[in-house]
PDB file of N, CA and C in Angstrom:
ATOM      1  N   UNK A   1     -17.426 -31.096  -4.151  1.00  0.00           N
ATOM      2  CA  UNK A   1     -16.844 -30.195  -3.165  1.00  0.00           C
ATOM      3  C   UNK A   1     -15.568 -29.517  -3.669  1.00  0.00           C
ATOM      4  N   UNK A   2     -15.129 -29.899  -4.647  1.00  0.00           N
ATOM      5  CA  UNK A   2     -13.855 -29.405  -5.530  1.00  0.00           C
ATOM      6  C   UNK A   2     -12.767 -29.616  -4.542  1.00  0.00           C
ATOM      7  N   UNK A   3     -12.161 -27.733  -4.219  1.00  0.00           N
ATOM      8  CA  UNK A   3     -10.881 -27.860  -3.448  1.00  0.00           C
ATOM      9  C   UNK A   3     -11.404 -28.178  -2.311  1.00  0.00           C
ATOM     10  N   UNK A   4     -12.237 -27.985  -1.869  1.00  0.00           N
ATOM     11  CA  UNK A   4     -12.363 -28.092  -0.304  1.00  0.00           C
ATOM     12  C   UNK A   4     -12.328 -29.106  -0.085  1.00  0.00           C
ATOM     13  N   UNK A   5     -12.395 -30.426  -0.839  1.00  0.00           N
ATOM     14  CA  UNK A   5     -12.633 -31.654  -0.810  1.00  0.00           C
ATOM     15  C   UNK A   5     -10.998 -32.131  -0.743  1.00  0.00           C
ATOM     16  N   UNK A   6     -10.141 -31.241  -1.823  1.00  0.00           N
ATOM     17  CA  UNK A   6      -8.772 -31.397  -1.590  1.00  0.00           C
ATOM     18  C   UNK A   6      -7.955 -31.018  -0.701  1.00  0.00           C
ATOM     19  N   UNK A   7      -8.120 -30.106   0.006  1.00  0.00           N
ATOM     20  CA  UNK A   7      -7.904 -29.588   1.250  1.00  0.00           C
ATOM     21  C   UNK A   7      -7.892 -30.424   2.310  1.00  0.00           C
ATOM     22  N   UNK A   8      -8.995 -30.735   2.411  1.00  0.00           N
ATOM     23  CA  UNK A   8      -9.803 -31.905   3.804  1.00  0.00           C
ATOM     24  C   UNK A   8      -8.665 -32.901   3.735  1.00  0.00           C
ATOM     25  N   UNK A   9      -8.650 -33.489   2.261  1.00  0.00           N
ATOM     26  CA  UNK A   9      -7.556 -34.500   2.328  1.00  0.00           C
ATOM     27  C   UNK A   9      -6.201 -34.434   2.078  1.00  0.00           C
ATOM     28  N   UNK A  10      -6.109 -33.165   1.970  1.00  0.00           N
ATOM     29  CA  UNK A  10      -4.584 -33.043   2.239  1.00  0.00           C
ATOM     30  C   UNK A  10      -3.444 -33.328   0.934  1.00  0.00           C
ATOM     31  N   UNK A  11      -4.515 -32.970  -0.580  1.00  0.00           N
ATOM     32  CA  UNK A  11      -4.174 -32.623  -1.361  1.00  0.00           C
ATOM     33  C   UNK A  11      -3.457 -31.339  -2.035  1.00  0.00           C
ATOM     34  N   UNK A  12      -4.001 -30.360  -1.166  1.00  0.00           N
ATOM     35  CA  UNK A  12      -3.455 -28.905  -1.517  1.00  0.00           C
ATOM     36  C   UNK A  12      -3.372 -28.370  -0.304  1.00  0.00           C
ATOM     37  N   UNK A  13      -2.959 -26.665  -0.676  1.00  0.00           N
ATOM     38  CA  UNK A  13      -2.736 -26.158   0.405  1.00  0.00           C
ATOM     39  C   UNK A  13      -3.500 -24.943  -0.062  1.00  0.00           C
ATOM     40  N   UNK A  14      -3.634 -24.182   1.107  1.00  0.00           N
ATOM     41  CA  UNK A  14      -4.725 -23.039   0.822  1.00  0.00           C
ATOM     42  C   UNK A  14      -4.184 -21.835  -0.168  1.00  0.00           C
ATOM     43  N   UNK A  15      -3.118 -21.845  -0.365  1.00  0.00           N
ATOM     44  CA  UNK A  15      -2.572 -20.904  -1.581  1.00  0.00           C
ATOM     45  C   UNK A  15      -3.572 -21.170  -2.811  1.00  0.00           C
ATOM     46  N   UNK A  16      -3.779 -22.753  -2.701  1.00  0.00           N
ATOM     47  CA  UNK A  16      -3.893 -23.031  -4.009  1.00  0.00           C
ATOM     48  C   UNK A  16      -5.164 -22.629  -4.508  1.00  0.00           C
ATOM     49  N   UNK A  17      -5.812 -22.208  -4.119  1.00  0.00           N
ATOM     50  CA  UNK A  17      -7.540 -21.681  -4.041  1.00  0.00           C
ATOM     51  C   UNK A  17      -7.336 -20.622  -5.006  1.00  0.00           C
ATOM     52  N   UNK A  18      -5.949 -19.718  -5.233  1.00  0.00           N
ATOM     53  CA  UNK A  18      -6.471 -18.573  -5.242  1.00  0.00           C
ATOM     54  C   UNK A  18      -5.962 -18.732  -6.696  1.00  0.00           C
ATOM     55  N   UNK A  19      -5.123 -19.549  -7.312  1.00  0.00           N
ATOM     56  CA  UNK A  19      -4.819 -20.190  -8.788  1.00  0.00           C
ATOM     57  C   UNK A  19      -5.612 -20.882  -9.457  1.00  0.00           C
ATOM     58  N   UNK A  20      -7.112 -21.201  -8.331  1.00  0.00           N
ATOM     59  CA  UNK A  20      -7.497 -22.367  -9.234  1.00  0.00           C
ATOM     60  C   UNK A  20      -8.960 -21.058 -10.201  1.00  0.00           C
ATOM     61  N   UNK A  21      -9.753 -21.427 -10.750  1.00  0.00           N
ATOM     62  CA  UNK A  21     -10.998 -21.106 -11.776  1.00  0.00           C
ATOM     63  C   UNK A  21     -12.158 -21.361 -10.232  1.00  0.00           C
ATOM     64  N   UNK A  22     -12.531 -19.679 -10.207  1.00  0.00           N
ATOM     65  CA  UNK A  22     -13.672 -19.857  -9.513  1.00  0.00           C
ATOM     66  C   UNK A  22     -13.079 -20.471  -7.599  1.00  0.00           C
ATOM     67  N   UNK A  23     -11.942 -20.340  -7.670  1.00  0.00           N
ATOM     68  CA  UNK A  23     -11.180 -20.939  -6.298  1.00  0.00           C
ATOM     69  C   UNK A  23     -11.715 -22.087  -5.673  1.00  0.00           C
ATOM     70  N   UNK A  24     -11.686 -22.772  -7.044  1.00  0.00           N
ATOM     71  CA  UNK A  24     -11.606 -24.016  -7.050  1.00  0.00           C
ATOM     72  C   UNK A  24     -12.996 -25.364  -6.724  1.00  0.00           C
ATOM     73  N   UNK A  25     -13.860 -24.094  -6.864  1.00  0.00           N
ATOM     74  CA  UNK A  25     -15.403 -24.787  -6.503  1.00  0.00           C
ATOM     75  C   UNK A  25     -16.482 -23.661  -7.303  1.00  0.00           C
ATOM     76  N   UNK A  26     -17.151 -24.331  -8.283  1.00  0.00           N
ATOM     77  CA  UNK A  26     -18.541 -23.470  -8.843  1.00  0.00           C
ATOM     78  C   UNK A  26     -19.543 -23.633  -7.972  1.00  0.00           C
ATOM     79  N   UNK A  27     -19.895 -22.735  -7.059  1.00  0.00           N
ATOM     80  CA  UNK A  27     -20.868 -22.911  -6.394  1.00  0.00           C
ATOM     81  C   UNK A  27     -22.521 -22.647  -7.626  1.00  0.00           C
ATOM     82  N   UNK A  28     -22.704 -22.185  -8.582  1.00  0.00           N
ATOM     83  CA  UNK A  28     -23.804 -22.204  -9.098  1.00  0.00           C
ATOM     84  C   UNK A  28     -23.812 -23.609  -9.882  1.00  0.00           C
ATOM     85  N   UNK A  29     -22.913 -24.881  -9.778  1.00  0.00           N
ATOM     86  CA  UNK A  29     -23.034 -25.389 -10.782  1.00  0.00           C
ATOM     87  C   UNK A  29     -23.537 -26.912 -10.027  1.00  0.00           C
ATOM     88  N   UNK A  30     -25.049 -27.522 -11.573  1.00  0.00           N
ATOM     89  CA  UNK A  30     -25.406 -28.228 -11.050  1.00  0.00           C
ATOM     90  C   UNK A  30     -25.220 -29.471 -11.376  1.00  0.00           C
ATOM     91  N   UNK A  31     -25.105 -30.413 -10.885  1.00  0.00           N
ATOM     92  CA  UNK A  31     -24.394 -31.495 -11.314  1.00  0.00           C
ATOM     93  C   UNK A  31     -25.564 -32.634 -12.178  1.00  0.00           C
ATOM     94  N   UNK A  32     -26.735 -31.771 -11.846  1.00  0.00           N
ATOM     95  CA  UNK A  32     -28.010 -32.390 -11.981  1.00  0.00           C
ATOM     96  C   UNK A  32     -28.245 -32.502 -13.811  1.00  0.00           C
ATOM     97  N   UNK A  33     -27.878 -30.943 -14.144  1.00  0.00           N
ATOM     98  CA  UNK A  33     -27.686 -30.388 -15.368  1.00  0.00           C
ATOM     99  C   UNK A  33     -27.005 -31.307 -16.612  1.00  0.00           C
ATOM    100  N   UNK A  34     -25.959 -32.230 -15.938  1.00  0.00           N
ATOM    101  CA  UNK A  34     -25.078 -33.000 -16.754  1.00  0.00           C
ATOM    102  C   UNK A  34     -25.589 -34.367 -16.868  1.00  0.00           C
ATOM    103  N   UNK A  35     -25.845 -34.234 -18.520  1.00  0.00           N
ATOM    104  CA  UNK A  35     -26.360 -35.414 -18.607  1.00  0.00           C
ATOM    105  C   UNK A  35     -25.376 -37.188 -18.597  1.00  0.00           C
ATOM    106  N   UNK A  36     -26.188 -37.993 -18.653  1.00  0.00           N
ATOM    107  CA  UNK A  36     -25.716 -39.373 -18.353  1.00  0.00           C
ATOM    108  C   UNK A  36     -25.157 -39.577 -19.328  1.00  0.00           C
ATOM    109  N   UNK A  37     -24.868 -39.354 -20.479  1.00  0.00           N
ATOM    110  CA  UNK A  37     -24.251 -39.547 -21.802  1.00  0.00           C
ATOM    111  C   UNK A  37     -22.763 -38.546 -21.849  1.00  0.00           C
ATOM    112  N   UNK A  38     -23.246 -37.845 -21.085  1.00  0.00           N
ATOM    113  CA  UNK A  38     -21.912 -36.740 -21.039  1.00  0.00           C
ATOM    114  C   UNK A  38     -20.846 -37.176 -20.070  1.00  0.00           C
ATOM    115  N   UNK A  39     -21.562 -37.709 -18.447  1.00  0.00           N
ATOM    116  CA  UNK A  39     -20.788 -38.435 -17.396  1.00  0.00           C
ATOM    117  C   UNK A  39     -20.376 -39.673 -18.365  1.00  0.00           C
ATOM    118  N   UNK A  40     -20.924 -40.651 -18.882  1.00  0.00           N
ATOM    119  CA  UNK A  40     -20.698 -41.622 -19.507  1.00  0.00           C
ATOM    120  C   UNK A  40     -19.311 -41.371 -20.105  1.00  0.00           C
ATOM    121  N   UNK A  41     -19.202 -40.622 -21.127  1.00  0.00           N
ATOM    122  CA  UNK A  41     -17.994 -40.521 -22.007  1.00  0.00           C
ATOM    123  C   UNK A  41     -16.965 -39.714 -20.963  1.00  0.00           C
ATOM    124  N   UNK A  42     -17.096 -39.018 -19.886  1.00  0.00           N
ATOM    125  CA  UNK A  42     -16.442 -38.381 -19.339  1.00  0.00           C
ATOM    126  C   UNK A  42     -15.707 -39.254 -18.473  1.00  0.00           C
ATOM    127  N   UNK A  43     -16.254 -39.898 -17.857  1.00  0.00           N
ATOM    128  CA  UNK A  43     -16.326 -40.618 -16.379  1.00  0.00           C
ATOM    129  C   UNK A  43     -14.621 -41.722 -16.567  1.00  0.00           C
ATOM    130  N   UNK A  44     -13.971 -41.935 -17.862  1.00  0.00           N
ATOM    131  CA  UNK A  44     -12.831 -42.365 -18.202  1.00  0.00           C
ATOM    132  C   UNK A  44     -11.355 -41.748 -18.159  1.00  0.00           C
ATOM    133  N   UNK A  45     -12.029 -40.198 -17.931  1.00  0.00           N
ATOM    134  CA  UNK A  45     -11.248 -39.038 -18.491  1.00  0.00           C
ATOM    135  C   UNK A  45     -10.555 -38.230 -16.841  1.00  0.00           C
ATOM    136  N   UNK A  46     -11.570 -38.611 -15.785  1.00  0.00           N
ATOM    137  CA  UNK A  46     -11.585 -38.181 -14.486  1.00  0.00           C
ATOM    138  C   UNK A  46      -9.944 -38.495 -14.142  1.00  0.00           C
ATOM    139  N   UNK A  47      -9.257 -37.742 -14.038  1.00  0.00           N
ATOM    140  CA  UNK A  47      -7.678 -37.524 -13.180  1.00  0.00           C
ATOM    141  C   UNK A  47      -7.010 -38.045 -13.954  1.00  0.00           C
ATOM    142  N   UNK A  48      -6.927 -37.923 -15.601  1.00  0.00           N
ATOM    143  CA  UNK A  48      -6.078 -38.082 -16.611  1.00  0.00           C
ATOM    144  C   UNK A  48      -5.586 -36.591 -17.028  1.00  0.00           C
ATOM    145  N   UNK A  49      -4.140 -36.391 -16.944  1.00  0.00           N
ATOM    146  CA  UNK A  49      -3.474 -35.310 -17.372  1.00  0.00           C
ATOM    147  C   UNK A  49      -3.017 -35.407 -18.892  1.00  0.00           C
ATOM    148  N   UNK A  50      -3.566 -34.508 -19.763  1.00  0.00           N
ATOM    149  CA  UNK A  50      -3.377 -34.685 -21.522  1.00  0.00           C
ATOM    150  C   UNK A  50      -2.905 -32.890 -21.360  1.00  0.00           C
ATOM    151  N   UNK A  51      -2.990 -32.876 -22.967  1.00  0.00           N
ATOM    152  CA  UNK A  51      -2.750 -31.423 -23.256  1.00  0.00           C
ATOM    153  C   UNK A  51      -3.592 -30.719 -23.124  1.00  0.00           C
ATOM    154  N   UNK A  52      -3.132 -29.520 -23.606  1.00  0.00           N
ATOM    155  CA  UNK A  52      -4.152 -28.063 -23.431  1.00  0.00           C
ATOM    156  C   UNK A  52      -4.075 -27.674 -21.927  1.00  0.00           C
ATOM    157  N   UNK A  53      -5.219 -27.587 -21.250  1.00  0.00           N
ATOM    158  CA  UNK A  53      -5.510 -26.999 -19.596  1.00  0.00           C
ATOM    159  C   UNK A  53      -5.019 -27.688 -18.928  1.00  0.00           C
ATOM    160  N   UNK A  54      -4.728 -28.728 -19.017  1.00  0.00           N
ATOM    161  CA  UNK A  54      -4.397 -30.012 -18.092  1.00  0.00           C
ATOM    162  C   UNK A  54      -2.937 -29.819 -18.048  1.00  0.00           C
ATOM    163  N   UNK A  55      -2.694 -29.817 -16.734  1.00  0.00           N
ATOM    164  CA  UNK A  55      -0.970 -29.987 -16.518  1.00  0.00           C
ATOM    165  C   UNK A  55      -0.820 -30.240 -15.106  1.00  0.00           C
ATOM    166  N   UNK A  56       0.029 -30.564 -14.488  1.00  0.00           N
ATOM    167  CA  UNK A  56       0.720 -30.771 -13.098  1.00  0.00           C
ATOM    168  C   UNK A  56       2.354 -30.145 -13.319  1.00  0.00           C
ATOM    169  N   UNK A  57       1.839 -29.334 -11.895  1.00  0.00           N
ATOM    170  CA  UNK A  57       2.974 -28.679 -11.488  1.00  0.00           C
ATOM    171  C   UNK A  57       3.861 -29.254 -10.445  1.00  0.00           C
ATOM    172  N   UNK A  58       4.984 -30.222 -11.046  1.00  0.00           N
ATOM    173  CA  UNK A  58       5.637 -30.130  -9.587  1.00  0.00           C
ATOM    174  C   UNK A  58       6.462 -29.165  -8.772  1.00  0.00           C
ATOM    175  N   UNK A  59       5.971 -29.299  -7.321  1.00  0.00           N
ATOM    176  CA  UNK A  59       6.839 -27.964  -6.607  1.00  0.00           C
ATOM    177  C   UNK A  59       7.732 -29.111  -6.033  1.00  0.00           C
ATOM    178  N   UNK A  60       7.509 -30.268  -5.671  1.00  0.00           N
ATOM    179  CA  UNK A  60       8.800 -30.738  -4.323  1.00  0.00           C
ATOM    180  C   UNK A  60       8.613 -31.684  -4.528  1.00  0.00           C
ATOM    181  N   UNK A  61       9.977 -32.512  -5.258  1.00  0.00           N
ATOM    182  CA  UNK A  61      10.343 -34.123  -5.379  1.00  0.00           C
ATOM    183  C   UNK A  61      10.980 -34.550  -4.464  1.00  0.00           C
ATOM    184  N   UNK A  62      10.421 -35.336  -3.387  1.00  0.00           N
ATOM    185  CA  UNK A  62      10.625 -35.699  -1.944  1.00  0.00           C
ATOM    186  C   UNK A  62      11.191 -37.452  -2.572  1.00  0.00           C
ATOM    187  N   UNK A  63      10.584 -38.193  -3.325  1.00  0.00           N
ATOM    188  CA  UNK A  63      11.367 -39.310  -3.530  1.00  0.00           C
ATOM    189  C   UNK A  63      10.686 -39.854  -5.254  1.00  0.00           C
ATOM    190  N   UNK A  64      11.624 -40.736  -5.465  1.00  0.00           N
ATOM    191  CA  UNK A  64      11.510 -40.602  -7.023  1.00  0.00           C
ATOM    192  C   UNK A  64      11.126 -42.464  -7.176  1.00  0.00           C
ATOM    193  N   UNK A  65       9.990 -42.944  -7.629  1.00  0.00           N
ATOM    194  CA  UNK A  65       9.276 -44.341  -7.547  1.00  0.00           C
ATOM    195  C   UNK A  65       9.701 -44.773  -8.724  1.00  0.00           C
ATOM    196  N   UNK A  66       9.694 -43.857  -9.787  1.00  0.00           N
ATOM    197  CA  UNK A  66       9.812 -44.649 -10.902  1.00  0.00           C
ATOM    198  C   UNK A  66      11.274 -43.891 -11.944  1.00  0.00           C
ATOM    199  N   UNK A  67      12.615 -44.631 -11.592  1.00  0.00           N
ATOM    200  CA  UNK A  67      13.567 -43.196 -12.395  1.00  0.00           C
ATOM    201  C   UNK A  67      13.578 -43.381 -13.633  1.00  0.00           C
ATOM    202  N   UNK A  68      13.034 -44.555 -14.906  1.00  0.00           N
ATOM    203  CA  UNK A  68      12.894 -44.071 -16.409  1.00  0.00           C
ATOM    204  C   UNK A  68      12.104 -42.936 -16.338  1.00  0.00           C
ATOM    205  N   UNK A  69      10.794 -42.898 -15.428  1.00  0.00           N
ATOM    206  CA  UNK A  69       9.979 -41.803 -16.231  1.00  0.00           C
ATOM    207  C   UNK A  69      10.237 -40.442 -15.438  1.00  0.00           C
ATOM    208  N   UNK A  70      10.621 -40.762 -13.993  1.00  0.00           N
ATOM    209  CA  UNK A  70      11.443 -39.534 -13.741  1.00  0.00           C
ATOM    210  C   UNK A  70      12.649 -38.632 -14.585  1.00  0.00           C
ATOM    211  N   UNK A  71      13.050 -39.402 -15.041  1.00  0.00           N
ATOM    212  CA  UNK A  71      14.268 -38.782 -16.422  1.00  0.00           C
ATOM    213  C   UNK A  71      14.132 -38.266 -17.405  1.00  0.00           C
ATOM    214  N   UNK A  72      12.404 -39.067 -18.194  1.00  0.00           N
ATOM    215  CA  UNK A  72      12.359 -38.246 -18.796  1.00  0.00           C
ATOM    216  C   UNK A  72      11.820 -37.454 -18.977  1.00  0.00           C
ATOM    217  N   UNK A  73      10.955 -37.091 -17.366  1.00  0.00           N
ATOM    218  CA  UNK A  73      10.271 -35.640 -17.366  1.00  0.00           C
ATOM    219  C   UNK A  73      11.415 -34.490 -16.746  1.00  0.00           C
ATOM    220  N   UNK A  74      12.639 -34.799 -16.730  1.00  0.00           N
ATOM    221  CA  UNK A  74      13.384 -33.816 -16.594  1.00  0.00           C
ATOM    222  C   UNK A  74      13.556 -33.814 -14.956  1.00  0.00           C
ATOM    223  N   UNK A  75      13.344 -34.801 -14.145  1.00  0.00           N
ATOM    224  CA  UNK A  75      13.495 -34.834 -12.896  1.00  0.00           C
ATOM    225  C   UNK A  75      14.252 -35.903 -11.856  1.00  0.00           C
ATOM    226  N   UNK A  76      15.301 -35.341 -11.456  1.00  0.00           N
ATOM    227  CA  UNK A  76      16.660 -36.289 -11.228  1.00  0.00           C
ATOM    228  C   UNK A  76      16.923 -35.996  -9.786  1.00  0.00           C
TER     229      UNK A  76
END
């Protein structure tokens, strides 16, 4: 369900549709298509932020859980 799935739960907000690839849901795409060897190696990788495309944006640091690693992402 992509964003809409994030939405529902109150992960995003509807701005965010219009930043995301495809606004945030491939409707032609089939999940059927992807093979078990591909989910397999993938399925580790699901909501890990690395380089390249992958990034998080913070907009609003409301409270800070952890302050070593808050510090040293530059957020105080």
């Amino acid at each position: 369900m992509g964003m809409d799935w994030s939405l529902r739960e109150g992960y995003a907000w509807a701005e965010d549709r219009e930043h995301c690839k495809e606004y945030g849901r491939m409707l032609q795409a089939d999940p059927w298509k992807v093979s078990s060897r591909a989910k397999k190696r993938g399925l580790p990788q699901l909501g890990i932020l690395r380089t390249g495309n992958h990034k998080a944006w913070i907009q609003v640091v409301d409270k800070i859980y952890n302050k070593f690693s808050a510090k040293k992402m530059g957020i105080e």
